[in-house]
Protein backbone atom coordinates (compact mmCIF):
# COMPACT_ATOMS: atom_id res chain seq x y z
CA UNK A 1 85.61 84.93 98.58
CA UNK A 2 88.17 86.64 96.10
CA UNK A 3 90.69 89.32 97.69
CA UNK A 4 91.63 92.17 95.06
CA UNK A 5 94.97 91.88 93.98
CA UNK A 6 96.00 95.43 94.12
CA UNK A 7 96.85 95.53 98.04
CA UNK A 8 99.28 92.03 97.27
CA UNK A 9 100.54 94.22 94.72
CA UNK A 10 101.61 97.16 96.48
CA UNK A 11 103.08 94.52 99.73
CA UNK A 12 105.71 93.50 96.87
CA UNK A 13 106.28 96.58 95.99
CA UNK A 14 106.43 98.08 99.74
CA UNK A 15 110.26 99.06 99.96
CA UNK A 16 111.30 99.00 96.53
CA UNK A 17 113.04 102.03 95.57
CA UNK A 18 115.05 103.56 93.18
CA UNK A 19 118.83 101.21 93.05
CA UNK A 20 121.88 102.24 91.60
CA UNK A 21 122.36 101.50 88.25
CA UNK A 22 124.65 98.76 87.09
CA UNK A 23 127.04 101.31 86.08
CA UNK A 24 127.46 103.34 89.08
CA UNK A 25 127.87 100.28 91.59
CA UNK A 26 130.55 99.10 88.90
CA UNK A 27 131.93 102.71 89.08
CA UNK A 28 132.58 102.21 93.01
CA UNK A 29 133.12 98.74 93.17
CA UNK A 30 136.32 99.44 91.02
CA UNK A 31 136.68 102.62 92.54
CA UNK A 32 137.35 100.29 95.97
CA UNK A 33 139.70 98.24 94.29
CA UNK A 34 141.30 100.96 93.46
CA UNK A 35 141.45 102.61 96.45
CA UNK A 36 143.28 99.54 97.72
CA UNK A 37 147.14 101.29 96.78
CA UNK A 38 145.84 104.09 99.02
CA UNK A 39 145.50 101.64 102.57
CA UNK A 40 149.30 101.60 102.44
CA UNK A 41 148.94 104.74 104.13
CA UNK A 42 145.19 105.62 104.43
CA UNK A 43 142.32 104.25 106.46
CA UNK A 44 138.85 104.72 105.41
CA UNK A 45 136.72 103.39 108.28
CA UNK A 46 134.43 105.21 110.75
CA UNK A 47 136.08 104.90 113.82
CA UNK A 48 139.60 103.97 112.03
CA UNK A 49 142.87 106.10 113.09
CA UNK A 50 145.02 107.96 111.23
CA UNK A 51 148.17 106.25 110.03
CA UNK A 52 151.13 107.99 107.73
CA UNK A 53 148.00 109.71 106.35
CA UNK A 54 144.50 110.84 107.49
CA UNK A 55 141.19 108.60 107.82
CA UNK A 56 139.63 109.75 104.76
CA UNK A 57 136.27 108.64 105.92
CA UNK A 58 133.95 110.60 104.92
CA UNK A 59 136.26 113.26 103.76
CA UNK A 60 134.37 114.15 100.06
CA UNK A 61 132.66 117.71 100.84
CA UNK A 62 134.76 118.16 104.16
CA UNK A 63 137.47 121.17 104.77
CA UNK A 64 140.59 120.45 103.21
CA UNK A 65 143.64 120.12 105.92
CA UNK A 66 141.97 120.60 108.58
CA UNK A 67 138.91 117.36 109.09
CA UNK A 68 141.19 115.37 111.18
CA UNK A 69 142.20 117.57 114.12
CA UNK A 70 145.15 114.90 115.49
CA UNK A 71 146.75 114.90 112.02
CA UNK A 72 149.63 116.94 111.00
CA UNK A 73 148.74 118.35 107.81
CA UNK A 74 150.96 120.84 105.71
CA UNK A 75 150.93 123.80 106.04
CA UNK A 76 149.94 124.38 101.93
CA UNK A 77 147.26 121.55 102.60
CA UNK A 78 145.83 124.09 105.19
CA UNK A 79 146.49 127.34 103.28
CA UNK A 80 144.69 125.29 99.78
CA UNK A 81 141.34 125.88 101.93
CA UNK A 82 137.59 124.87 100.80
CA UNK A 83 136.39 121.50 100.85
CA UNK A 84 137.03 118.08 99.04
CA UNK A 85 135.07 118.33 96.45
CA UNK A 86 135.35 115.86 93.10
CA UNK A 87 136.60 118.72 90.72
CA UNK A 88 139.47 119.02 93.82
CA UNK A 89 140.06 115.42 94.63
CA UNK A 90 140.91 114.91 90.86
CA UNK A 91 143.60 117.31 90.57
CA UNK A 92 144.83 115.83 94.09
CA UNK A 93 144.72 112.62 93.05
CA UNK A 94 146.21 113.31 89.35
CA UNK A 95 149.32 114.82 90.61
CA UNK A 96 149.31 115.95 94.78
CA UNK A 97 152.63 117.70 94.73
CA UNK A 98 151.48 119.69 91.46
CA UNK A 99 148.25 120.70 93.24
CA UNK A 100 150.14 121.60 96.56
CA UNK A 101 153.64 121.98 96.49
CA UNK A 102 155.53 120.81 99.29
CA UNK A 103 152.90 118.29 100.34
CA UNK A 104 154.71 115.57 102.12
CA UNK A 105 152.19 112.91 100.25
CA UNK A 106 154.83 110.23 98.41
CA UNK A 107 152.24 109.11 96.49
CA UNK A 108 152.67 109.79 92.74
CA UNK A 109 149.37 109.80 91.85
CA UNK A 110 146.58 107.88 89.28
CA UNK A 111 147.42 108.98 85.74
CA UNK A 112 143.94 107.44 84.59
CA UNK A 113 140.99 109.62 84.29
CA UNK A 114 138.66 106.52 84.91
CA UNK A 115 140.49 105.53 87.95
CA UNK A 116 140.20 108.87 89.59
CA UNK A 117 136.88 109.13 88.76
CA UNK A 118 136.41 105.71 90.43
CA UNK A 119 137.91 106.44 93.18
CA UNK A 120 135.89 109.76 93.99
CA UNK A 121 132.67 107.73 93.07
CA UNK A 122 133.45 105.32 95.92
CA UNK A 123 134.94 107.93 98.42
CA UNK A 124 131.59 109.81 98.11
CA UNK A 125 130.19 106.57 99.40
CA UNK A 126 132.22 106.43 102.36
CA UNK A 127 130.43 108.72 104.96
CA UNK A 128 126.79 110.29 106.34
């Protein structure tokens, strides 16, 4: 007795969906490395704390200033408004005291395109 292939077939294939491409896990792989200079005052984890900055855990798409309630944010980080998004996070991340005055952020910020872009790619990962 000979089984038909087809339902072998479609048990291999059970599961298999659509993967990201090569270049988009690159994108956030480097986008974690990355994101390493930003632990020296950031966590990222779910159930993390705050440290000299917020848990950006799922921050991308959140309110701006005000998605950690035990943080003290600025008060031009509050008055900014709107949420993260990745048009936002890049001028953040190019230059934070350009994009809100009197932010108390020391960080500088990442004068490559790609590495902001990174970044946001693997930040967007981080959450629900």
């Amino acid at each position: 007795m000979t089984l038909p292939q087809w339902p072998l077939l479609a048990l291999a294939l059970a599961g298999c969906g659509p993967s990201p491409d090569a270049g988009t896990t690159s994108q956030i792989a480097n986008g974690e490395r990355v994101f390493r200079r930003c632990t020296a005052c950031h966590t990222i984890g779910q159930y993390a704390g705050d440290t000299d900055g917020p848990n950006l855990y799922a921050v991308m798409g959140n309110p701006i200033g005000e998605r950690r309630p035990r943080f003290s944010y600025t008060a031009g980080l509050k008055a900014l408004g709107g949420n993260w998004d990745a048009k936002r996070m890049d001028a953040w991340l190019t230059n934070p005291r350009k994009m809100v005055p009197g932010t108390t952020m020391a960080f500088a910020g990442l004068p490559d395109p790609k590495d902001r872009a990174d970044v946001i790619a693997y930040l967007s990962t981080q959450g629900p």
